[in-house]
Structure formats: C-alpha cells, structure tokens
Protein backbone atom coordinates (compact mmCIF):
# COMPACT_ATOMS: atom_id res chain seq x y z
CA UNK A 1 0.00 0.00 0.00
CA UNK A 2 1.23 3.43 -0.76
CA UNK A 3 2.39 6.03 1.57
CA UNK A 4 -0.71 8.57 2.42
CA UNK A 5 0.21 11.94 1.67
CA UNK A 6 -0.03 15.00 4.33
CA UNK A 7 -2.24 17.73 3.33
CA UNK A 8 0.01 20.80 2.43
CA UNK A 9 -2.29 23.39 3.41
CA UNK A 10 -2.97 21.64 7.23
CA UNK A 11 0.74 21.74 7.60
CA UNK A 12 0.36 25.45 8.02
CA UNK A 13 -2.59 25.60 9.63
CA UNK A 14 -3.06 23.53 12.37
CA UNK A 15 -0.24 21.93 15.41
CA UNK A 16 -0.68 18.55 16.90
CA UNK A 17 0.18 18.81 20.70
CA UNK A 18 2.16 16.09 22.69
CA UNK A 19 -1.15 14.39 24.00
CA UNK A 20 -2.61 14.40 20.09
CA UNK A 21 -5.30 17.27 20.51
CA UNK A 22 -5.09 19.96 17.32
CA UNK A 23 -4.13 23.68 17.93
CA UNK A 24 -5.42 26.38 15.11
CA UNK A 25 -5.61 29.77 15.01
CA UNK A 26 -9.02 31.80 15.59
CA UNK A 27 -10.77 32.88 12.58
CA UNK A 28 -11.89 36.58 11.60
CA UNK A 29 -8.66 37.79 12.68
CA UNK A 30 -7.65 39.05 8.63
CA UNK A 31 -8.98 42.16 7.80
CA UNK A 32 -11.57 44.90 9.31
CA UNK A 33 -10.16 44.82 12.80
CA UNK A 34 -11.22 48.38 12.95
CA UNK A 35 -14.58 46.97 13.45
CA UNK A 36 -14.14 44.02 15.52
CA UNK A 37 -14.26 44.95 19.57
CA UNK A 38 -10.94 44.96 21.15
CA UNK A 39 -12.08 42.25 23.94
CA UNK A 40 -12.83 40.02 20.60
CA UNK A 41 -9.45 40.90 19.19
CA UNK A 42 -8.34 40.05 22.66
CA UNK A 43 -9.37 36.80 22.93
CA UNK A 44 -8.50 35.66 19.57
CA UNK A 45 -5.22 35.70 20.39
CA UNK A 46 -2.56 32.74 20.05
CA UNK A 47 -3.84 29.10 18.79
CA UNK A 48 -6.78 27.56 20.16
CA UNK A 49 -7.37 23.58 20.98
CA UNK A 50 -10.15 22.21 18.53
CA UNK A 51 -12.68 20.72 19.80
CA UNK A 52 -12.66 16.28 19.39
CA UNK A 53 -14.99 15.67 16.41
CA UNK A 54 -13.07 18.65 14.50
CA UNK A 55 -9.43 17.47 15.36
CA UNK A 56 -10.35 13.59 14.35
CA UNK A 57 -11.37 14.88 11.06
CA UNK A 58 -8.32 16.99 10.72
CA UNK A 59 -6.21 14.07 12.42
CA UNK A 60 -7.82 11.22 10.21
CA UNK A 61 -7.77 13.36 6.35
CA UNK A 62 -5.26 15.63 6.37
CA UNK A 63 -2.52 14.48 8.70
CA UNK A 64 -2.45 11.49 8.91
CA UNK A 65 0.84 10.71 10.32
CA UNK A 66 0.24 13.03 13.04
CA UNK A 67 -2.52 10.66 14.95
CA UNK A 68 -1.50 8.60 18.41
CA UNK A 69 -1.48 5.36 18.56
CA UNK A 70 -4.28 4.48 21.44
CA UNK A 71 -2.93 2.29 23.86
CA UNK A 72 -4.30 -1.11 24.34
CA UNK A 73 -5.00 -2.44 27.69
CA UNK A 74 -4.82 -6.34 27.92
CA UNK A 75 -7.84 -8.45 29.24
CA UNK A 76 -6.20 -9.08 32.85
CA UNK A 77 -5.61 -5.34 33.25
CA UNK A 78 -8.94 -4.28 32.63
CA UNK A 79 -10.37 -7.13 34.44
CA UNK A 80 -8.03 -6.08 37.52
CA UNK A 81 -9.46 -2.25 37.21
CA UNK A 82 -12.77 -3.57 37.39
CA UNK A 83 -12.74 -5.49 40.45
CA UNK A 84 -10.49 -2.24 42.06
CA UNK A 85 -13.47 -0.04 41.76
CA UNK A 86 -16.11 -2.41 42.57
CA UNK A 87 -13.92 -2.85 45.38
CA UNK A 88 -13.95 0.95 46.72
CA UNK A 89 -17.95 1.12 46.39
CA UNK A 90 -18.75 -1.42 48.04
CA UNK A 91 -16.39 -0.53 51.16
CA UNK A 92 -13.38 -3.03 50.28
CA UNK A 93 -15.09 -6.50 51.53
C-alpha cells in the first residue's frame, strides 16, 4: 500500500500537541479589525485547541501521520481495574 500523503495546506494551519489534541488559530482575525471589539481581538489571540470531532477529522484526512497510537489495555488489566473499583464502592469487603 502506498504512503498517504499529508495535506500541504494543514501543515500550516493547524499543530498537533504532545497528548494528540489539534491547535489552530481563531478565525476573523484578517482584515476589518477596525470593526471588531478589542475584547474580541483580545481573545482571539494565540492558537486555540479544537474541539474532538473537528481534530479527528483533521487528524484522520489531512494528517495522517500526526494521529496517536491508542494504547491497548490487555484483558487481565482491565479485568483487575474492574474489580479495584467495585472494590472501593462497596467498602473493600
């Protein structure tokens, strides 16, 4: 299978943090900001973290080399979890 190719434009656009989440900038920051209030232009400031059904779509399209791998528990682990917090609600017995 061929190598998937990384969107040129998202390059530019967007960051992938350390944890995976997406960081853009804010839109209608470009022009007119003689009519934009200044708390607007205030808090448009800086790159923003996407919110999880935008930065999957970003993540799975456009950059795909960029997505974390999710981490698979094994059987036994998730079995042990279980019985830990049915454990602490019923008062340890």
């Amino acid at each position: 299978m061929p190598k998937m190719k990384t969107k040129s434009s998202a390059k530019k656009r967007f960051k992938v943090t350390a944890k995976g989440k997406v960081k853009a900038g804010n839109a209608f920051m470009r022009h007119m900001q003689m009519n934009k209030p200044k708390s607007m232009k205030r808090k448009a400031r800086g790159l923003h973290i996407l919110n999880d059904i935008d930065a999957n779509t970003i993540l799975r399209n456009w950059l795909p080399y960029s997505r974390k791998k999710k981490k698979k528990t094994s059987r036994s682990e998730a079995d042990a979890a279980q019985t830990n917090t049915a454990q602490t609600k019923t008062g340890g017995q």
